[in-house]
Protein backbone atom coordinates (compact mmCIF):
# COMPACT_ATOMS: atom_id res chain seq x y z
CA UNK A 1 10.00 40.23 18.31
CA UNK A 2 11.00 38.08 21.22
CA UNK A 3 12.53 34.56 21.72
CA UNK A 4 9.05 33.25 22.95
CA UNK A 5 7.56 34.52 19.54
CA UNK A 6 10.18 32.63 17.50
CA UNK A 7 9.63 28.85 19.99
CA UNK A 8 5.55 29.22 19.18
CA UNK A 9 4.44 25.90 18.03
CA UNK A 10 3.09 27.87 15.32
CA UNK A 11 6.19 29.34 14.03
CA UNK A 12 8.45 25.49 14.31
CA UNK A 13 5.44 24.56 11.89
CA UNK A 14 5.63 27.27 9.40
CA UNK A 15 9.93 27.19 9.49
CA UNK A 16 9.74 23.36 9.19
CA UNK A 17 7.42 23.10 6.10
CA UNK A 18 9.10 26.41 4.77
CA UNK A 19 12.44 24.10 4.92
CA UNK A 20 10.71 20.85 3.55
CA UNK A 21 8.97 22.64 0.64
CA UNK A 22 12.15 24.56 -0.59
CA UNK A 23 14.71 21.92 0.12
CA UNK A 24 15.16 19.31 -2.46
CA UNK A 25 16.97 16.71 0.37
CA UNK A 26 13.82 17.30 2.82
CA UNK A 27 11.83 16.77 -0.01
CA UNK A 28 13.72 13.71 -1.22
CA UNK A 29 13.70 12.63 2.73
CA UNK A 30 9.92 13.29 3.60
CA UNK A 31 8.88 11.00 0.24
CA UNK A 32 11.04 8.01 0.82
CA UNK A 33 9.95 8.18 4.40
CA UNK A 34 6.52 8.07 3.08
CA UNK A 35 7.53 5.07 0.92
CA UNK A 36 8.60 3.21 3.89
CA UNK A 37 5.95 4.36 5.79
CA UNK A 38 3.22 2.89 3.40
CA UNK A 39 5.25 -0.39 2.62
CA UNK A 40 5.51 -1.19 6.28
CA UNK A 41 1.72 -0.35 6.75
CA UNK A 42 1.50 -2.91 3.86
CA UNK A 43 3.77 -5.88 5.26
CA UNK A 44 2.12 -5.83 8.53
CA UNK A 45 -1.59 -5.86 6.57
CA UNK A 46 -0.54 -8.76 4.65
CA UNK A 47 1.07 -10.54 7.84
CA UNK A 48 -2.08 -10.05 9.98
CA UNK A 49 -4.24 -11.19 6.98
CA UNK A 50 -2.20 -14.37 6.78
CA UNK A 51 -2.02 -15.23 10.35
CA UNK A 52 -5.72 -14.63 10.53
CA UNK A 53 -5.94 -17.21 7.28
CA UNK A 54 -3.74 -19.75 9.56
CA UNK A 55 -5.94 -19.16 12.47
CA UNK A 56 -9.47 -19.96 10.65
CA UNK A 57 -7.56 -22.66 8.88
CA UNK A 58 -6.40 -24.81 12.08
CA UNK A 59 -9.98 -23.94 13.41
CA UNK A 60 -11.72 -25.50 10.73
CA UNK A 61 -8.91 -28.51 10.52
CA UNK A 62 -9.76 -29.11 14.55
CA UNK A 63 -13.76 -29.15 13.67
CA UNK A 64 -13.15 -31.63 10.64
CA UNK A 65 -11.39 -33.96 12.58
CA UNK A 66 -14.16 -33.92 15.50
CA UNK A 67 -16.91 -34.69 12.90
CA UNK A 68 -14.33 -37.28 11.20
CA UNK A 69 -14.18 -39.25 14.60
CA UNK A 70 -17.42 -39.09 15.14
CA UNK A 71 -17.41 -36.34 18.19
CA UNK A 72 -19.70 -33.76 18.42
CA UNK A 73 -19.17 -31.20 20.28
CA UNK A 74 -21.28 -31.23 23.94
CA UNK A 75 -22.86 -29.07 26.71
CA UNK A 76 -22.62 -30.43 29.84
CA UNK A 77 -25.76 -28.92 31.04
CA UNK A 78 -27.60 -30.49 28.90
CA UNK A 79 -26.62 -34.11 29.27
CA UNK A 80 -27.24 -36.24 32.15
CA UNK A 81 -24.81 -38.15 34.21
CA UNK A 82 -24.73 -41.92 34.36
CA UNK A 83 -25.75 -41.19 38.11
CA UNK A 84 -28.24 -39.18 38.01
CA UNK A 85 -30.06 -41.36 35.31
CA UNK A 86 -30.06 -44.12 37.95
CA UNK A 87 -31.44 -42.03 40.98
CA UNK A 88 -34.61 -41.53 38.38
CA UNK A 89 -34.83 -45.02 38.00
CA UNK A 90 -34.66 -45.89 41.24
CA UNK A 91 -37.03 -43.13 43.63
């Protein structure tokens, strides 16, 4: 057996969960990692889903006070200038 046989990726995998499945602090340390692991996942679920609540929120707010002033939203394409509406009347 050589020293290349013993650093094959293989090999770290079967020593490491060899160590974690017959050690009671790797198992202790692999589960509360996992613990943290999902709460985190979690938190940062709940704080995306909020600021994407805030964002739709402030959206609809903006739109609501448009229609309450009595703005519509425009195109510019589609509406005429005051001068071009006078060189039709004119030519």
């Amino acid at each position: 057996m050589d020293v290349d046989d013993l650093v094959a990726s293989e090999v770290v995998v079967a020593v490491a969960a060899t160590a974690v499945v017959l050690s009671s602090r790797m198992r202790r340390m692999a589960r509360r990692g996992l613990v943290y692991g999902v709460a985190g996942a979690l938190s940062a679920g709940d704080m995306l889903s909020s600021f994407g609540k805030g964002v739709a929120g402030g959206v609809q707010g903006a739109a609501q006070s448009m229609q309450a002033q009595g703005k519509e939203p425009s195109n510019q394409s589609d509406s005429e200038t005051p001068s071009e509406t006078s060189k039709e009347q004119s030519g």
